[in-house]
Protein backbone atom coordinates (compact mmCIF):
# COMPACT_ATOMS: atom_id res chain seq x y z
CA UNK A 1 -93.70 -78.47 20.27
CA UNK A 2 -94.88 -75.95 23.23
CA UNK A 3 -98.55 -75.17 22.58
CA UNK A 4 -99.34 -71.50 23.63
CA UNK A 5 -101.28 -68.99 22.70
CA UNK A 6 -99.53 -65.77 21.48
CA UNK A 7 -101.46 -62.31 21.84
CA UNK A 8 -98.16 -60.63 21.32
CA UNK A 9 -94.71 -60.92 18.79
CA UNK A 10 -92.90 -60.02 21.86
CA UNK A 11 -91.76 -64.07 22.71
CA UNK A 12 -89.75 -63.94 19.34
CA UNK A 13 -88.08 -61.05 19.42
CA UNK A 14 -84.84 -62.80 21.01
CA UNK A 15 -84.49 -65.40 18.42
CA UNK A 16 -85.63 -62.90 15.40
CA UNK A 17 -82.77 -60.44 16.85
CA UNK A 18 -80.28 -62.71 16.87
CA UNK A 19 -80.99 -64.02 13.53
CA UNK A 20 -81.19 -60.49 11.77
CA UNK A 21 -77.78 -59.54 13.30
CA UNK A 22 -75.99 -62.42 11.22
CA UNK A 23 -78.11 -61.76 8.36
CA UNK A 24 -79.02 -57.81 8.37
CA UNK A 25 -80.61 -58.14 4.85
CA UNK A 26 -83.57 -60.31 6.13
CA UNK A 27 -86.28 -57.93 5.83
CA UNK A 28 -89.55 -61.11 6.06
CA UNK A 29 -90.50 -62.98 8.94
CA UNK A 30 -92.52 -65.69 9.23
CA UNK A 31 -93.04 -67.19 12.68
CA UNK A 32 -94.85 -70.61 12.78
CA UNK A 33 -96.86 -71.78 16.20
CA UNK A 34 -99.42 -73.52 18.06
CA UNK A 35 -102.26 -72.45 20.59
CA UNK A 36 -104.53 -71.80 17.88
CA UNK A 37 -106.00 -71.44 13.91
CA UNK A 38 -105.31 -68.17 13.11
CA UNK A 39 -102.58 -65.78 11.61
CA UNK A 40 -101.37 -62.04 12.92
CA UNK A 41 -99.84 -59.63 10.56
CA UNK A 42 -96.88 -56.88 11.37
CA UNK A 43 -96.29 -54.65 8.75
CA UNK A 44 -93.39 -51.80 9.79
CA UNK A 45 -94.84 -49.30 7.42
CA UNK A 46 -98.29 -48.70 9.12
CA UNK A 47 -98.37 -47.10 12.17
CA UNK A 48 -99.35 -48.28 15.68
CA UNK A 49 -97.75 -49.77 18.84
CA UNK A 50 -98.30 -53.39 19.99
CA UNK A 51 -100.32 -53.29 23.14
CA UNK A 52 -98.81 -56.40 23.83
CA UNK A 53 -95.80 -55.37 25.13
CA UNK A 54 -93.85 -52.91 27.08
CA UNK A 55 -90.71 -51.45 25.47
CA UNK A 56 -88.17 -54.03 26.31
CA UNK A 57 -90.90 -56.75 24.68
CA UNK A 58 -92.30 -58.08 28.04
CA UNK A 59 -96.37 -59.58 27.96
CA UNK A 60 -98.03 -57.24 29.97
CA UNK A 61 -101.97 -58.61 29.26
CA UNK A 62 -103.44 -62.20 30.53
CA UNK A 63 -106.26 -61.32 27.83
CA UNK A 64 -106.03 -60.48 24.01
CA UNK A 65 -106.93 -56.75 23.36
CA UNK A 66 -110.39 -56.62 21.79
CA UNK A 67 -110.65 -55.86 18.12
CA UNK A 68 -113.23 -54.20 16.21
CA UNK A 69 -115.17 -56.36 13.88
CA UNK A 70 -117.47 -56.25 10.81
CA UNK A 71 -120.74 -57.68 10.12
CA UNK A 72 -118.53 -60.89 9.27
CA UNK A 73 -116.92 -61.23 12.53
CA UNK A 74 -113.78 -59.96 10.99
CA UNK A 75 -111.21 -57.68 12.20
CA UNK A 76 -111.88 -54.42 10.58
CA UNK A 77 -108.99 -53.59 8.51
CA UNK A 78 -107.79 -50.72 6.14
CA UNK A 79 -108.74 -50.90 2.51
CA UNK A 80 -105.56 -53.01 0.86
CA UNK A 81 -104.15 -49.57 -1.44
CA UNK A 82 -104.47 -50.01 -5.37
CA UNK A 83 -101.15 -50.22 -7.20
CA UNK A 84 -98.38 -52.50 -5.67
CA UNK A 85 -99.76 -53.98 -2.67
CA UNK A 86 -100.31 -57.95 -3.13
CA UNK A 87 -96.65 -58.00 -1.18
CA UNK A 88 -97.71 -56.42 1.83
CA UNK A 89 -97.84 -58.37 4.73
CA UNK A 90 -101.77 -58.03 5.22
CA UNK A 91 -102.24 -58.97 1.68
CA UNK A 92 -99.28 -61.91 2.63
CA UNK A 93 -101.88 -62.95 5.36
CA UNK A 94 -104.90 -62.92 3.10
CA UNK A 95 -102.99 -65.34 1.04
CA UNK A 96 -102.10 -67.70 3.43
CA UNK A 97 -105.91 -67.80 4.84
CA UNK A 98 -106.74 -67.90 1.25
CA UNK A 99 -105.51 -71.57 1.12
CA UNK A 100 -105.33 -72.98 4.29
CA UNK A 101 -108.65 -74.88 4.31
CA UNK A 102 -109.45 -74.63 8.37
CA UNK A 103 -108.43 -70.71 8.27
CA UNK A 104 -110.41 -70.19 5.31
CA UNK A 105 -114.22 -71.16 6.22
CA UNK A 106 -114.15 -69.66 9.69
CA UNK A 107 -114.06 -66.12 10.27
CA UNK A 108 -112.89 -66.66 13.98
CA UNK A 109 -110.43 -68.83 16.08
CA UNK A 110 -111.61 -72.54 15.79
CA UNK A 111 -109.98 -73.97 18.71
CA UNK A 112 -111.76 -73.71 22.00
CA UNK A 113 -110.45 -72.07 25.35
CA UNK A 114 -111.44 -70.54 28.41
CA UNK A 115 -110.68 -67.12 26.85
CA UNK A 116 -112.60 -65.50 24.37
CA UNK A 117 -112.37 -65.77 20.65
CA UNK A 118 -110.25 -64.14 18.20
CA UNK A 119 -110.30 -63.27 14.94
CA UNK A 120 -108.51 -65.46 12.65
CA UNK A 121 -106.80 -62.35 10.78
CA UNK A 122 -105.19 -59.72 13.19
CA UNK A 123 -102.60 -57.13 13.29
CA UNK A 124 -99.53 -56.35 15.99
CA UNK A 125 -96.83 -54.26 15.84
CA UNK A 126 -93.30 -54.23 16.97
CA UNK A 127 -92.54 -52.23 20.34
CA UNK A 128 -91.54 -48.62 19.20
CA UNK A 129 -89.66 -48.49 22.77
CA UNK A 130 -85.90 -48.30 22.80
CA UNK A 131 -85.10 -52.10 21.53
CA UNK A 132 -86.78 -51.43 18.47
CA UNK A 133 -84.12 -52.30 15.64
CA UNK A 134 -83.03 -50.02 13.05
CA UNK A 135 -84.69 -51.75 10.26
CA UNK A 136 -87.05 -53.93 11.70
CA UNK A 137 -88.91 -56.34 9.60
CA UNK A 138 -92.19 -57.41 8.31
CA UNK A 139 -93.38 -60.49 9.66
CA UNK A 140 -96.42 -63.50 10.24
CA UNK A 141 -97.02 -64.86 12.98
CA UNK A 142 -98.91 -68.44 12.07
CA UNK A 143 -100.73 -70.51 14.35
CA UNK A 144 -101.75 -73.78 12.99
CA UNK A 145 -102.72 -76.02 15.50
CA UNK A 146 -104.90 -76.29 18.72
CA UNK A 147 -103.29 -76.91 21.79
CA UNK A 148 -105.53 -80.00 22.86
CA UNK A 149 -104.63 -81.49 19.63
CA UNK A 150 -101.65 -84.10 19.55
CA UNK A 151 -98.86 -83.56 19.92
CA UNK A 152 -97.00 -84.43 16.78
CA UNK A 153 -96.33 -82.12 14.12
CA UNK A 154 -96.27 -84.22 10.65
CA UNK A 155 -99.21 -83.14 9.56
CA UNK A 156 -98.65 -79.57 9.85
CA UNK A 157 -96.50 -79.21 7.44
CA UNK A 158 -98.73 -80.74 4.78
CA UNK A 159 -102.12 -78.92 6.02
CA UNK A 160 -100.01 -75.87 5.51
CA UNK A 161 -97.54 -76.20 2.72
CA UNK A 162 -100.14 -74.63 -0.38
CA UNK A 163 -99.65 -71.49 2.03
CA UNK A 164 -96.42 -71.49 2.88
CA UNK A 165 -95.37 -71.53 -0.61
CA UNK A 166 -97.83 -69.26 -2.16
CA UNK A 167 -96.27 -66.62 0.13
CA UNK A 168 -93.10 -67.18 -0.54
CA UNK A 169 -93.40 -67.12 -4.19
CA UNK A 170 -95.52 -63.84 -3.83
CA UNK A 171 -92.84 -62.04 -0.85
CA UNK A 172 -90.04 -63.02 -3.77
CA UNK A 173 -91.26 -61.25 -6.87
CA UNK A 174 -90.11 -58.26 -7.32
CA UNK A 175 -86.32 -56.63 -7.69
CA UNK A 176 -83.47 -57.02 -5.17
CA UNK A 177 -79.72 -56.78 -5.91
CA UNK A 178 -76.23 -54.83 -4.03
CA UNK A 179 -74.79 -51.84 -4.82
CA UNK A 180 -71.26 -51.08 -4.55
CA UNK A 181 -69.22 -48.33 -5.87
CA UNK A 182 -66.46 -48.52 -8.51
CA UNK A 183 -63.67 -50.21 -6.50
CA UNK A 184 -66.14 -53.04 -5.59
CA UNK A 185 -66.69 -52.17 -1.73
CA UNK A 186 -70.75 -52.71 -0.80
CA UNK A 187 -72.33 -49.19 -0.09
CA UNK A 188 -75.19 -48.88 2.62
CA UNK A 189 -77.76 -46.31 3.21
CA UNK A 190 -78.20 -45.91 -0.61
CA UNK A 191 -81.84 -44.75 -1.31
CA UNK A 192 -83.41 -46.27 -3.82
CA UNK A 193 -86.56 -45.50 -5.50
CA UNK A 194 -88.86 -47.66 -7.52
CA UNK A 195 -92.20 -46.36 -9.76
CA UNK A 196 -94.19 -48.39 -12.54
CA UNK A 197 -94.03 -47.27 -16.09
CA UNK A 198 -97.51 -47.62 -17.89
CA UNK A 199 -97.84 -49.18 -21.75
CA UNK A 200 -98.02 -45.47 -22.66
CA UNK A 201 -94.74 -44.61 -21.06
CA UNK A 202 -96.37 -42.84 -18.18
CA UNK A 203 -94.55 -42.63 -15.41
CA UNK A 204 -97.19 -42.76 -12.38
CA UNK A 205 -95.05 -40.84 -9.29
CA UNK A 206 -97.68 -41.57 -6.67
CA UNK A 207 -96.92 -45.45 -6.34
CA UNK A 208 -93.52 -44.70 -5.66
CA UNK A 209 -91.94 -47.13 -3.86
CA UNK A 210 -88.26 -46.91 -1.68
CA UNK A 211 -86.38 -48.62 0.39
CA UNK A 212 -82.38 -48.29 1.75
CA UNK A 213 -79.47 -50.55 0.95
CA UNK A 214 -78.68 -52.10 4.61
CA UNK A 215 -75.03 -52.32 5.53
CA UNK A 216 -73.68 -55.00 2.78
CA UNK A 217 -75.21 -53.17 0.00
CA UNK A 218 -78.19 -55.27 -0.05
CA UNK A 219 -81.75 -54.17 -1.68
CA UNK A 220 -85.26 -55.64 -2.02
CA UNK A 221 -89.02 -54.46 -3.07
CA UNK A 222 -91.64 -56.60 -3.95
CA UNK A 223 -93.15 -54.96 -6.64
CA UNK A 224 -96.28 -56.81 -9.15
CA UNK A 225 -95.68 -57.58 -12.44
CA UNK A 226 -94.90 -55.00 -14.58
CA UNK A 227 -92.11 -52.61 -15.80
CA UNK A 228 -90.70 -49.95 -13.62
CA UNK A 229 -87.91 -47.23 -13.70
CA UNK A 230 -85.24 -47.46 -10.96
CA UNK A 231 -83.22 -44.03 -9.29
CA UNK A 232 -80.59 -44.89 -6.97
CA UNK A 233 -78.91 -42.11 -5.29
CA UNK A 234 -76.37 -41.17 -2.80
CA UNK A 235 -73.87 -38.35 -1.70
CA UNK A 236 -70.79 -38.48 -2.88
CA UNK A 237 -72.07 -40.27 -5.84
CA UNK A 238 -73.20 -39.68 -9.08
CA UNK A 239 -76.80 -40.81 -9.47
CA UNK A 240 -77.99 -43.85 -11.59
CA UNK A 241 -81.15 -44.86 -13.42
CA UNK A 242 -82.40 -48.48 -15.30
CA UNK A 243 -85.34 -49.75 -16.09
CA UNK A 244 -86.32 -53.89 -15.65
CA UNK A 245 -89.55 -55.54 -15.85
CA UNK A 246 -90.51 -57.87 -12.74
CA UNK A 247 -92.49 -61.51 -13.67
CA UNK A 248 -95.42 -63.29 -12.10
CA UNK A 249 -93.81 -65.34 -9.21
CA UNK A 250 -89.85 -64.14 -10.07
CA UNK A 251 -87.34 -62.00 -8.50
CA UNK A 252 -85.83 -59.97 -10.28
CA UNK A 253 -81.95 -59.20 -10.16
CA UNK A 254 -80.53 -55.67 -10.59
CA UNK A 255 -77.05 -55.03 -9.35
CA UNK A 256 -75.07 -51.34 -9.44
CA UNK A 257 -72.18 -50.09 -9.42
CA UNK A 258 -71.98 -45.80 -8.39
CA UNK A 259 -69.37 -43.40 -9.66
CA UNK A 260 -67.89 -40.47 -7.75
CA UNK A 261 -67.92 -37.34 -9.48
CA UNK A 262 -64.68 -36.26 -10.95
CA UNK A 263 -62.38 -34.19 -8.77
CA UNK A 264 -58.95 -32.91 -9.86
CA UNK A 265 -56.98 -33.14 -7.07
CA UNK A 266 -53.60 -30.51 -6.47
CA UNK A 267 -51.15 -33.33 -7.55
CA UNK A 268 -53.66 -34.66 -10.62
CA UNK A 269 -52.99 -31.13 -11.69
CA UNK A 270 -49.49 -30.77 -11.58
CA UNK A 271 -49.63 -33.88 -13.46
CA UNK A 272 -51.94 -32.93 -16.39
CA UNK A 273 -50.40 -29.84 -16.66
CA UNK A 274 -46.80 -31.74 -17.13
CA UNK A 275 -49.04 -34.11 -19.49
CA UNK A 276 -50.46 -30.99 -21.58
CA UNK A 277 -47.34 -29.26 -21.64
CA UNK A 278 -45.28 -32.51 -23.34
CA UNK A 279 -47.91 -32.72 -25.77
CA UNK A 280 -48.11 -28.98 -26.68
CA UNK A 281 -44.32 -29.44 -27.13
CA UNK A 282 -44.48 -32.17 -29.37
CA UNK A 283 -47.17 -30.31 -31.60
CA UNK A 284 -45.30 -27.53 -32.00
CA UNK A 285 -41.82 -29.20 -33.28
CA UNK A 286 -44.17 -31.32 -35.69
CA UNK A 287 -45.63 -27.83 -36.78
CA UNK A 288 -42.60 -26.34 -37.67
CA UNK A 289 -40.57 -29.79 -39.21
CA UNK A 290 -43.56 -29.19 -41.65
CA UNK A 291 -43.78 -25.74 -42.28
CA UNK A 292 -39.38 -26.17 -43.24
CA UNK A 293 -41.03 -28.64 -45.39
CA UNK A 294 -43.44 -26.89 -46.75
CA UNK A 295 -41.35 -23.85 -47.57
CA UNK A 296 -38.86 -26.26 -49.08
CA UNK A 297 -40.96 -27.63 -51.93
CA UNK A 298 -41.71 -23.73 -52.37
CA UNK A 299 -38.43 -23.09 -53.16
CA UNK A 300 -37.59 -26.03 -55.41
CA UNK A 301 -40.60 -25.09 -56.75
CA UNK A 302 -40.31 -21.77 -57.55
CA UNK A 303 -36.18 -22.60 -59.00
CA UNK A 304 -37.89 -25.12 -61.37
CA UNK A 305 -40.27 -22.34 -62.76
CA UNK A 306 -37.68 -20.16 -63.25
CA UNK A 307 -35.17 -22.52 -65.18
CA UNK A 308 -38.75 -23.84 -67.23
CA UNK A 309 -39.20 -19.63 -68.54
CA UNK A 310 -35.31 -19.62 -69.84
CA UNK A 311 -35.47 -22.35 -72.03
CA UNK A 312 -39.22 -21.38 -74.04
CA UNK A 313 -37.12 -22.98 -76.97
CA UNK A 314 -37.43 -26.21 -75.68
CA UNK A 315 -33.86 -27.13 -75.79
CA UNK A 316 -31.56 -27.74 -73.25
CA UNK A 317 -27.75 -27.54 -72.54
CA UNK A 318 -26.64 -31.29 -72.45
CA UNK A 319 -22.66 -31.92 -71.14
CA UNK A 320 -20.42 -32.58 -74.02
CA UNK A 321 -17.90 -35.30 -71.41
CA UNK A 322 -18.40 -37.59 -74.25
CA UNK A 323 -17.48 -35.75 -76.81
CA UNK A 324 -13.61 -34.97 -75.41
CA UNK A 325 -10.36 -35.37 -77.26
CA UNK A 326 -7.86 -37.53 -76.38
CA UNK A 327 -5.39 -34.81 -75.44
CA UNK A 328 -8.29 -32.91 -73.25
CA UNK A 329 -7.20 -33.61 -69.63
CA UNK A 330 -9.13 -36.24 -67.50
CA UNK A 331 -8.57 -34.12 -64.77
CA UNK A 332 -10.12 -30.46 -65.97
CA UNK A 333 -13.29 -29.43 -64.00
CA UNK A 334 -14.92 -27.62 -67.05
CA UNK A 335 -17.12 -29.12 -69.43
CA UNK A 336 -17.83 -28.60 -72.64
CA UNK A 337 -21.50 -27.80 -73.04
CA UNK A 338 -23.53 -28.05 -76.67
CA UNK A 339 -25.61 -25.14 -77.57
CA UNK A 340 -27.60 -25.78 -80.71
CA UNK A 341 -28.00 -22.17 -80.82
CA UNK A 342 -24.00 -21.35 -81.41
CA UNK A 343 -23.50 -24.08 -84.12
CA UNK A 344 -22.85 -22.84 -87.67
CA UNK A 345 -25.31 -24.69 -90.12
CA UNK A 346 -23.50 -25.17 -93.42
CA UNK A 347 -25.13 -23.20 -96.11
């Protein structure tokens, strides 16, 4: 392993580029190195400009750039802001200093050189020139070893490994996912926005937290632990909302899927018009079959009421076919008919 001491992020930024264009949805970087006990921080949502290097990521300074530090000997820093912020890379950094044993009981650069000492936690930037990448990504740079130390690296990974995994556990929790539309094609540039819901059902706007999908649909926020409402919107699209809770040490996994609003098109027209017509057709012949119905059983009805007020005696004409002669003709159409009313009774 090269021992050197970085005072800029501008040595990686070959290797990180060429690792980000084969994986665009990397959005944490965390660069491990010699020439030192110490740990820098780049976070792409504060500002500044790394005086490190010039735009196309050349070192420009034989000598670090001094810092401003406390009564400590520490690097002054910004106040870490309430709400979600144990993610942030400066928190990140905290974390790692918090259990690396070396890092964490001196305030300042352990290993001795000809240059002055640093601080152990510091801050760089990426270049803001015209190689700066469209989403460029958080990142540590780690030092964890002197350069007059020897030269083999087993023990590295054991002196460090309580760090290395608390940050990765910490960088992970939160909510990540892809979001396609309906016909399963990834969407990018989708804006999505992320705020915590309190046990009351508060909703608390001001710790809103966003981030876009990058070209594969791909989304990530570390968020703490907690329950939070999710908006994810873009044109063309109709606009979506969920809520999830995030865990201690767990990612959480939220996929989406985005309709487009409904648009009838000139031939989607033609064709529910066609559609509407047929079945305005059919109602109408089923509408009149039953009003012919209808006006039917009216009739027969109304014939059966008549024939009921004729007969108030409540006799009725029965055929007499039985009752023929012999000589009466098998073939004669009239028939004989019994009236009760027409027979003589026999005194």
């Amino acid at each position: 392993m090269n021992c050197h001491d970085y005072f800029t992020i501008s040595p990686f930024i070959s290797l990180i580029t060429q690792i980000i264009n084969l994986v665009p949805e990397i959005d944490f970087v965390i660069v491990l190195g010699t020439g030192g006990i110490k740990i820098r921080f780049i976070d792409v949502h504060r500002p500044g400009t790394d005086l490190g290097m010039t735009n196309n990521g050349t070192l420009i300074m034989s000598q670090p750039p001094s810092a401003e530090l406390d009564e400590n000997d520490q690097i002054k820093l910004p106040d870490l802001p309430k709400g979600n912020w144990t993610s942030t890379p400066q928190a990140l950094a905290q974390l790692y200093i918090e259990g690396h044993e070396q890092m964490r009981q001196n305030k300042r650069d352990m290993c001795a050189t000809n240059r002055p000492s640093t601080p152990v936690l510091d801050e760089f930037h990426w270049s803001t020139g015209r190689d700066k990448w469209t989403s460029a990504p958080d990142a540590l740079l780690v030092q964890v070893g002197c350069c007059y130390e020897g030269q083999g690296i087993s023990h590295l990974f054991e002196e460090n490994r309580r760090s290395l995994f608390s940050i990765l556990e910490r960088r992970l929790q939160g909510v990540s996912g892809v979001i396609r539309e309906m016909s399963g094609d990834r969407l990018s540039g989708v804006n999505v926005s992320v705020w915590p819901i309190q046990k009351d059902h508060n909703i608390i706007l001001e710790t809103t937290k966003t981030t876009k999908t990058t070209k594969n649909g791909h989304y990530n926020l570390a968020l703490e632990p907690g329950t939070y409402r999710a908006m994810i919107m873009a044109d063309g699209y109709d606009p979506m909302s969920s809520t999830f809770t995030v865990s201690f040490g767990q990612s959480t996994v939220k996929h989406y899927a985005l309709h487009r609003p409904f648009t009838m098109s000139f031939e989607r027209s033609i064709v529910a018009a066609l559609i509407a017509l047929t079945m305005l057709s059919i109602s109408f012949c089923c509408l009149c079959r039953s009003m012919r119905r209808s006006k039917t059983k009216k009739c027969l009805a109304a014939t059966q009421v008549k024939v009921n007020e004729r007969r108030k005696d409540g006799f009725e004409r029965v055929p007499l076919r039985d009752y023929h002669s012999e000589n009466d003709s098998e073939d004669s159409d009239e028939e004989e008919v019994l009236d009760t009313r027409r027979m003589a009774m026999p005194v």
